[in-house]
Protein backbone atom coordinates (compact mmCIF):
# COMPACT_ATOMS: atom_id res chain seq x y z
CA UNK A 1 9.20 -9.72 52.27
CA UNK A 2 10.78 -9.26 48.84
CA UNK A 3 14.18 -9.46 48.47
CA UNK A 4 15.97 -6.14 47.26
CA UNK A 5 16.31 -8.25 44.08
CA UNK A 6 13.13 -9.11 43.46
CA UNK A 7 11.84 -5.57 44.21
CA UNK A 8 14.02 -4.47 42.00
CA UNK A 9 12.99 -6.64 38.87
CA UNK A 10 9.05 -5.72 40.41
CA UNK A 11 9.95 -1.86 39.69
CA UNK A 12 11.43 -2.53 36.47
CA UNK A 13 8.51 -4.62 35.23
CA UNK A 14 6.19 -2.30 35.78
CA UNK A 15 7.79 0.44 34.26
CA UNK A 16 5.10 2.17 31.69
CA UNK A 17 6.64 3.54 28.36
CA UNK A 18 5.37 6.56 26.85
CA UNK A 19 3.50 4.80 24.13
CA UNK A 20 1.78 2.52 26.93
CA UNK A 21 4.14 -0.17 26.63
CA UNK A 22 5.43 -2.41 29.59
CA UNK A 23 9.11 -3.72 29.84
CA UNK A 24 9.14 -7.34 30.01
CA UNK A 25 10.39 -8.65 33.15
CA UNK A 26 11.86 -12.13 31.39
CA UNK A 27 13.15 -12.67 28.44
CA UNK A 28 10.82 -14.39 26.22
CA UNK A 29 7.87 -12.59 27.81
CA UNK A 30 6.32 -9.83 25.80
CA UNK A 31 4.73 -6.46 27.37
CA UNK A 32 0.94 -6.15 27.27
CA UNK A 33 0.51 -4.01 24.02
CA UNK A 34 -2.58 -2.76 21.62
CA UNK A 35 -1.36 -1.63 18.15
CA UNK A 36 -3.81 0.58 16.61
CA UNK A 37 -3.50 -0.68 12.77
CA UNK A 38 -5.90 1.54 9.94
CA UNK A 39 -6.44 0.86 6.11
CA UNK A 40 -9.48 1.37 3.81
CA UNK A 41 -10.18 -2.30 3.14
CA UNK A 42 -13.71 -3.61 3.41
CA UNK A 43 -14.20 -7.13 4.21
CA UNK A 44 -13.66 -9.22 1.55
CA UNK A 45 -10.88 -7.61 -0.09
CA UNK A 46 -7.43 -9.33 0.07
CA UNK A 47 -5.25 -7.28 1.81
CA UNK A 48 -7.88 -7.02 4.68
CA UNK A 49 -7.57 -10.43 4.94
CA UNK A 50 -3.73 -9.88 4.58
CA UNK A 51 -4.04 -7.43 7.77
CA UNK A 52 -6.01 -9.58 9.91
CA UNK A 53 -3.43 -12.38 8.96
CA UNK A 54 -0.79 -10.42 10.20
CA UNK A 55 -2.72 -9.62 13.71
CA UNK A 56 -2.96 -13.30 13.86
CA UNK A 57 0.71 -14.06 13.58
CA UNK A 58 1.87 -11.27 16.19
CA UNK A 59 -0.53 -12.79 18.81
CA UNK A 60 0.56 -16.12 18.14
CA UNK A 61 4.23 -15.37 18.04
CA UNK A 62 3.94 -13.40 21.43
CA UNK A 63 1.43 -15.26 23.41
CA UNK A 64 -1.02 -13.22 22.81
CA UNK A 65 0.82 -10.14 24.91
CA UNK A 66 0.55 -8.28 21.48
CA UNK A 67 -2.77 -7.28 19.94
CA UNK A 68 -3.62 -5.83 16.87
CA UNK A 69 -6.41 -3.62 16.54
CA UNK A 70 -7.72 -3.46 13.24
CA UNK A 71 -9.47 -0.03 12.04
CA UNK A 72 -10.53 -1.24 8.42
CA UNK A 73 -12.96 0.52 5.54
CA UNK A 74 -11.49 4.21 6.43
CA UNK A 75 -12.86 4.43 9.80
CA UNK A 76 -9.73 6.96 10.80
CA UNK A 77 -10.35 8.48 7.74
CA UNK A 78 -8.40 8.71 4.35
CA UNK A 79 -5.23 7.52 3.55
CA UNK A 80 -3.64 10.85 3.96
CA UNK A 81 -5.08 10.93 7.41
CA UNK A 82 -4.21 7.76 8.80
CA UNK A 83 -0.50 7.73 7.26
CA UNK A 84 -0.15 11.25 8.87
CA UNK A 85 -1.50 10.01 12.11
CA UNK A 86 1.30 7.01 11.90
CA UNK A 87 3.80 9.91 11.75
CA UNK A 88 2.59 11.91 14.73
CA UNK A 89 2.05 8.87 16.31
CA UNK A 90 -1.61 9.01 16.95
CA UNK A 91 -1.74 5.63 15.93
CA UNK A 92 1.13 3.36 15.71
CA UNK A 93 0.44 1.73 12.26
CA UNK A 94 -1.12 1.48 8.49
CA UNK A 95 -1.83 -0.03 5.18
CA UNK A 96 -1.30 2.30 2.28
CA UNK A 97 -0.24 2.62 -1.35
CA UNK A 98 3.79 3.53 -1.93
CA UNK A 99 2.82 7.04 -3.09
CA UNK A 100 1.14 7.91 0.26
CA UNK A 101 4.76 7.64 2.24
CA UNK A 102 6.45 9.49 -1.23
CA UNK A 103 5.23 13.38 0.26
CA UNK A 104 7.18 12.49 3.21
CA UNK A 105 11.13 13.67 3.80
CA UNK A 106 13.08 10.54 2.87
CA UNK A 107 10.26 8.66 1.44
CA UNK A 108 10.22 10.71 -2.19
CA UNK A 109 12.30 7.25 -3.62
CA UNK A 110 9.61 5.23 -2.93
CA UNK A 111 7.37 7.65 -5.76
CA UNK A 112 9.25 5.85 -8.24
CA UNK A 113 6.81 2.63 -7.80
CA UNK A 114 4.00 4.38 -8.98
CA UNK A 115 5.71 5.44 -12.74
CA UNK A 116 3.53 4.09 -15.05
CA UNK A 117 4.80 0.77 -16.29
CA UNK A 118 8.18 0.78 -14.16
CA UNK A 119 7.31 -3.07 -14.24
CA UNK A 120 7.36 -5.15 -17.57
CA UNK A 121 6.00 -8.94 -16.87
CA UNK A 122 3.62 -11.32 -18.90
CA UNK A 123 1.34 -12.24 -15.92
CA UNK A 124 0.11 -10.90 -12.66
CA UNK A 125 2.19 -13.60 -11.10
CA UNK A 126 5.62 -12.48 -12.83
CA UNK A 127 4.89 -8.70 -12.19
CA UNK A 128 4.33 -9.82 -8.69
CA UNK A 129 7.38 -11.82 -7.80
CA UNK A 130 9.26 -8.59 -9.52
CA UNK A 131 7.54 -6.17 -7.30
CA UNK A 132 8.14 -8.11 -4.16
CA UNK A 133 11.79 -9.00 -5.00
CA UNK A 134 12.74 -5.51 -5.78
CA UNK A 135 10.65 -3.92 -2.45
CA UNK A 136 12.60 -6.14 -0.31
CA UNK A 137 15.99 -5.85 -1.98
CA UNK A 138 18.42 -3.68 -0.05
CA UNK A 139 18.11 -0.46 -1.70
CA UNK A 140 14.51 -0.02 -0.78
CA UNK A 141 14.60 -2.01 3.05
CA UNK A 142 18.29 -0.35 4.33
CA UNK A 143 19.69 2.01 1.97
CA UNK A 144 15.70 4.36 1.24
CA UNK A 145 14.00 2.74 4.21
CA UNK A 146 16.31 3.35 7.10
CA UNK A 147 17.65 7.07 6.54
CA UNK A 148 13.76 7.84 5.55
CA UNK A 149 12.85 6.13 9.02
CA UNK A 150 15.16 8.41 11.14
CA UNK A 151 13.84 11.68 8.67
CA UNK A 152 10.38 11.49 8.14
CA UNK A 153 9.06 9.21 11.82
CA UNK A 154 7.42 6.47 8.98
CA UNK A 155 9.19 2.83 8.99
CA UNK A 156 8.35 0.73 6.71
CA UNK A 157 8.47 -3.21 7.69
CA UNK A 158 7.31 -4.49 4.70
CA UNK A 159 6.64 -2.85 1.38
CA UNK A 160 6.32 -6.56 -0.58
CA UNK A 161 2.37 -6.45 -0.59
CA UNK A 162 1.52 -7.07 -4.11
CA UNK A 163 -1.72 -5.32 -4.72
CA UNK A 164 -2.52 -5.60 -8.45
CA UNK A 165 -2.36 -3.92 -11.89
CA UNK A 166 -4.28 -0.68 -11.80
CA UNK A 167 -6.72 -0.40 -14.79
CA UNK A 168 -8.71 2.25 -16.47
CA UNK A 169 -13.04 2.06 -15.93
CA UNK A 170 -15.24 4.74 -17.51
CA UNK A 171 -18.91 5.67 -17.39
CA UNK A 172 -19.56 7.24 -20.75
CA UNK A 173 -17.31 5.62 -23.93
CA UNK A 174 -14.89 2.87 -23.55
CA UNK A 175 -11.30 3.90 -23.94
CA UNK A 176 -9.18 1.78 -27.56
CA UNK A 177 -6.37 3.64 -27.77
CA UNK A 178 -4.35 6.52 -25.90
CA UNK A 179 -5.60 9.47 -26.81
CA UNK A 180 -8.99 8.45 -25.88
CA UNK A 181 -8.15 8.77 -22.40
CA UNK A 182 -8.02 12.83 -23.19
CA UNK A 183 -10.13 15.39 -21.55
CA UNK A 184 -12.18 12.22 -19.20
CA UNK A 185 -12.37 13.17 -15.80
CA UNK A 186 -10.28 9.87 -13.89
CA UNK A 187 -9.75 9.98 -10.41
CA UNK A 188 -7.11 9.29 -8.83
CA UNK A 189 -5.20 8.86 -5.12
CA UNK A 190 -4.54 12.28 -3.86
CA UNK A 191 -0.39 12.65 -4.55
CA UNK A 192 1.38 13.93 -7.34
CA UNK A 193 2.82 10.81 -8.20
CA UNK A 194 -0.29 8.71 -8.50
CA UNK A 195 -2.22 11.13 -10.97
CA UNK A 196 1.10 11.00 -13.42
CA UNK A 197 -0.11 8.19 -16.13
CA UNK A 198 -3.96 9.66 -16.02
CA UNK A 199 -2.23 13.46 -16.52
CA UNK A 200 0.24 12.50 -19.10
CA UNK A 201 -2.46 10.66 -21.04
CA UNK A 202 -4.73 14.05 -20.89
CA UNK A 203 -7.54 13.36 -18.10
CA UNK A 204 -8.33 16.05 -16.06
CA UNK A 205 -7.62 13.95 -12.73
CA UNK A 206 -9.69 14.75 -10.06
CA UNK A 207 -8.39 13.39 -6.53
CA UNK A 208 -10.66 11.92 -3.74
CA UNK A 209 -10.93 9.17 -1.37
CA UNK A 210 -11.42 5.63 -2.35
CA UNK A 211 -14.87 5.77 0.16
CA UNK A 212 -16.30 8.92 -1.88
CA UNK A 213 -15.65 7.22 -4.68
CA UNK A 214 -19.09 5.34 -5.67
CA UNK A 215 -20.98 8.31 -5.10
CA UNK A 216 -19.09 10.72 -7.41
CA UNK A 217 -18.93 8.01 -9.97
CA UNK A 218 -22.65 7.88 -9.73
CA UNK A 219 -23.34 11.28 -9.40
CA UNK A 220 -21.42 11.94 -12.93
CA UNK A 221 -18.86 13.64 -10.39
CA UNK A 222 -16.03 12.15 -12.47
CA UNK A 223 -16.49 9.86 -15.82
CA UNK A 224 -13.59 7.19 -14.40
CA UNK A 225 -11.64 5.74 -12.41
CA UNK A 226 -8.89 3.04 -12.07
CA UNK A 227 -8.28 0.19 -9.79
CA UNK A 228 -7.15 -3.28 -9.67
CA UNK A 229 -9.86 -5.77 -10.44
CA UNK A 230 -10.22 -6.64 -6.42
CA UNK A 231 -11.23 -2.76 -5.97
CA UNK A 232 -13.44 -2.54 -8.55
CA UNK A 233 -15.46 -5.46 -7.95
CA UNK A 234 -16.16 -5.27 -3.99
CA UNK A 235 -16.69 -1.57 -4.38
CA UNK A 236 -19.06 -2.42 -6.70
CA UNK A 237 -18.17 0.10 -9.33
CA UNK A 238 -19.54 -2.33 -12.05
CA UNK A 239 -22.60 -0.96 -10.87
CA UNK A 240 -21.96 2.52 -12.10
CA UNK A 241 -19.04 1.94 -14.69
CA UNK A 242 -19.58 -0.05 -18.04
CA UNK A 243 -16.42 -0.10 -19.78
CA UNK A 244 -13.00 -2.01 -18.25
CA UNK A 245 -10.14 -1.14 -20.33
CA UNK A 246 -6.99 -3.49 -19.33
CA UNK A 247 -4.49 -0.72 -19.27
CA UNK A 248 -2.46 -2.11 -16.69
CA UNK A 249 -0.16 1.84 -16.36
CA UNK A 250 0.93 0.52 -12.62
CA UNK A 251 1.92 -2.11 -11.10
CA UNK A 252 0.98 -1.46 -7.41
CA UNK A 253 2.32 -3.04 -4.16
CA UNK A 254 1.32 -1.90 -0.95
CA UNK A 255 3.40 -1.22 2.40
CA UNK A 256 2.97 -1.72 6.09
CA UNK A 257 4.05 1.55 8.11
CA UNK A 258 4.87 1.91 11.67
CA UNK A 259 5.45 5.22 13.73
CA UNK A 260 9.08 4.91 14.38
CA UNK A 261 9.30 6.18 17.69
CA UNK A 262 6.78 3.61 18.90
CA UNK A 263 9.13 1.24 16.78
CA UNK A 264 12.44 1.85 18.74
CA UNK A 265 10.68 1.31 21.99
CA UNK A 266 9.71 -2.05 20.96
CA UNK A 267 12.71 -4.62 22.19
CA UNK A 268 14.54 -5.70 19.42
CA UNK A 269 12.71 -9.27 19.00
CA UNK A 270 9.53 -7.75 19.13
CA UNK A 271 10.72 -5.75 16.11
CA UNK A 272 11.67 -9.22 14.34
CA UNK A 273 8.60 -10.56 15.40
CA UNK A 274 6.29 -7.79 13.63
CA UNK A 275 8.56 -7.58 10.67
CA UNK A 276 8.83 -11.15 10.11
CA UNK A 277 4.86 -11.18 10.83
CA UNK A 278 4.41 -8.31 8.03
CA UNK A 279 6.23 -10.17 5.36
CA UNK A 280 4.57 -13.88 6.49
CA UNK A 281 1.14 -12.00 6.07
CA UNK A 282 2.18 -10.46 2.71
CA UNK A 283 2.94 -13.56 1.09
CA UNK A 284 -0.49 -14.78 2.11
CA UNK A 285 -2.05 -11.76 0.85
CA UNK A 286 0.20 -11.43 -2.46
CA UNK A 287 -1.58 -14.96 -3.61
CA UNK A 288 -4.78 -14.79 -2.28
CA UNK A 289 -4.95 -11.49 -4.29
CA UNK A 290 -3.80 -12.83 -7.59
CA UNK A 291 -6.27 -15.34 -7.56
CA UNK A 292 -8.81 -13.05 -6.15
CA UNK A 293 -8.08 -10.61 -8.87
CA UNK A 294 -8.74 -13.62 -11.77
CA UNK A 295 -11.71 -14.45 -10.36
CA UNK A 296 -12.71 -10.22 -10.24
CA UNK A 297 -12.38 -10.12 -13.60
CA UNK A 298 -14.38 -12.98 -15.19
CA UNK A 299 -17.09 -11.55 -12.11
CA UNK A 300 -16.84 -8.24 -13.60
CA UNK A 301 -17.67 -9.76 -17.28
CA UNK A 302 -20.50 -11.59 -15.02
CA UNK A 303 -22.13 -8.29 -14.30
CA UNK A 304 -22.12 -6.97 -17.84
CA UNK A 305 -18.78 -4.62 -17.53
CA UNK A 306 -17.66 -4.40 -21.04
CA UNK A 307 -13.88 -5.83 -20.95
CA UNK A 308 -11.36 -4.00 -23.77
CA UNK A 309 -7.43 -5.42 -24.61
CA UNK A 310 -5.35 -2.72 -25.22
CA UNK A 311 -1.90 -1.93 -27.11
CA UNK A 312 0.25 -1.22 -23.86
CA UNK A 313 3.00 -0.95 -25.91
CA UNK A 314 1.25 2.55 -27.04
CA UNK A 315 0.22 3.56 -23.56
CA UNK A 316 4.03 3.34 -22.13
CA UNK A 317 5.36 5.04 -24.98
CA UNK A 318 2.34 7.88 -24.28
CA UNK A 319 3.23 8.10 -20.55
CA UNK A 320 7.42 7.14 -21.12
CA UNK A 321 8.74 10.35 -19.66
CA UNK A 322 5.91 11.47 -17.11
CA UNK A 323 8.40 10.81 -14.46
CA UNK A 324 10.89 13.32 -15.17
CA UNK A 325 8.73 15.86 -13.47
CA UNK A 326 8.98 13.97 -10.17
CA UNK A 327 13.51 13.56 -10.64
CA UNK A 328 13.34 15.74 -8.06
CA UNK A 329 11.41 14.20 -5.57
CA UNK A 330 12.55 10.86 -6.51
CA UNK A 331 16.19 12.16 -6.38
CA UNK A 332 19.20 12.16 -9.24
CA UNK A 333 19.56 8.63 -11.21
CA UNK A 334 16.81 7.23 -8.74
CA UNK A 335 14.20 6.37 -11.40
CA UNK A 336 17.13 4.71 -13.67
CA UNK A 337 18.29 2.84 -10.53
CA UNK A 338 15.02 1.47 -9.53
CA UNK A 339 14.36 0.37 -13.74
CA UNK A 340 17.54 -1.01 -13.53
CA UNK A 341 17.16 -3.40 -10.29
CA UNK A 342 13.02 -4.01 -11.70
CA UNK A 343 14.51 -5.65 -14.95
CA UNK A 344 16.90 -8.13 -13.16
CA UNK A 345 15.67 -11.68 -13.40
């Protein structure tokens, strides 16, 4: 016969959440929980490797009471699908670009990381440490992050997931100088804020899903496209691009989103847990994808892409004010804030 006690902890323990979660019954037990986790990777690209890092750690760290169910090469669909499914809570998290979260109430700050050459650095490594040092400073993690948590459903527990320089690839002439870049048809991720170097240079930018993308590129759909180097080589767009011009407009990190209301029903050291997790696997990811993106490139050369330096010093001064359009998603003094805390050592 149980005790009224014990009966009582029995009750609580099997108390089901709304999100299918189970109260622990001791502390330093974890409830049995799947998190459904989506992002466009293929195998073989870094930051899938990043994500199924990350799955590793928060089964580890909870005794395997927490799984992670990986949904990887757009299975749920685009990146505007699956981040809008994180907010409604259809699934509970998701890979994606800053830019993705920037359309959503709170998140317009976060636009700012997608201005074309907002970062200044020598090397991949340098831009890197910058992006990840200014992603987890506090004016992106409490001061943006939190109030666009409570506003828009979308937390972000890690946005230091360095994913490369974005560079220029066309089909039909290669691209010297910046007005070449006029009148090409580039696409780009579907937001505002990620077609703003491509417009401001003159393309006509034409918007699609990185899984659409081989076909349109080989159907003449669109003459171009850019992409880090890790993109472009295991999407195999060397196979229908021959010119790689090293423009290097953004300097692109990627961020880890959770629903927030499935968030706040997590106890408070299962929230360390997949935060600390999310930054543990993004320092794995940030350096296998810098040396994964040296190796791209000299592969690239490998299969005959035709590799072109460029003055970059001409393409920021060509692309310098594209960001004023966006002050007022961004906010007042935002952009000037976020230049400001990028160019501290």
């Amino acid at each position: 016969m149980l005790t009224r006690r014990a009966a009582c902890i029995a009750i609580v323990a099997g108390v089901i959440l709304t999100l299918g979660t189970v109260l622990p019954a001791i502390a330093g037990t974890f409830p049995k929980t799947n998190i459904r986790f989506a992002h466009t990777g293929v195998p073989g690209i870094p930051f899938h490797e990043g994500v199924e890092r990350f799955a590793q750690l928060v089964k580890d760290r909870t005794g395997g009471a927490v799984t992670v169910q990986i949904f990887p090469a757009s299975q749920l669909g685009s990146e505007k699908d699956f981040v809008e499914q994180v907010k409604t809570g259809v699934i509970e998290m998701a890979l994606t670009g800053p830019m993705n979260i920037a359309v959503y109430d709170g998140w317009g700050p976060a636009g700012v990381l997608a201005m074309p050459y907002i970062l200044q650095g020598k090397s991949e490594e340098e831009l890197a440490r910058k992006l990840v040092k200014l992603t987890r400073s506090p004016l992106f993690v409490k001061e943006i992050g939190e109030a666009a948590a409570k506003k828009s459903s979308i937390r972000c527990v890690d946005m230091g997931w360095w994913f490369g320089e974005r560079h220029l690839t066309t089909s039909k002439k290669s691209v010297a100088k910046p007005e070449d870049v006029k009148g090409l048809k580039v696409r780009t991720m579907d937001t505002p804020v990620a077609k703003a170097a491509m417009s401001s240079l003159g393309a006509a930018t034409v918007p699609m899903a990185v899984a659409e993308l081989y076909t349109a590129l080989q159907m003449g759909v669109v003459d171009g496209q850019e992409n880090p180097f890790n993109i472009i080589y295991n999407r195999k767009f060397y196979e229908v691009q021959k010119h790689l011009t090293l423009t290097g407009h953004m300097a692109m990190n990627l961020v880890i989103i959770i629903h927030e209301g499935f968030y706040q029903k997590l106890s408070s050291e299962l929230q360390q847990i997949v935060t600390k997790a999310a930054m543990d696997a993004g320092d794995y990811q940030t350096e296998i994808t810098i040396r994964g993106n040296q190796k791209n490139l000299q592969d690239l050369k490998d299969k005959g892409m035709v590799i072109s330096e460029v003055d970059r010093a001409a393409f920021a001064r060509a692309t310098k004010d594209s960001w004023k359009e966006f002050e007022g998603t961004f906010g007042k003094g935002m952009y000037e804030r976020v230049l400001a805390e990028a160019a501290k050592p």
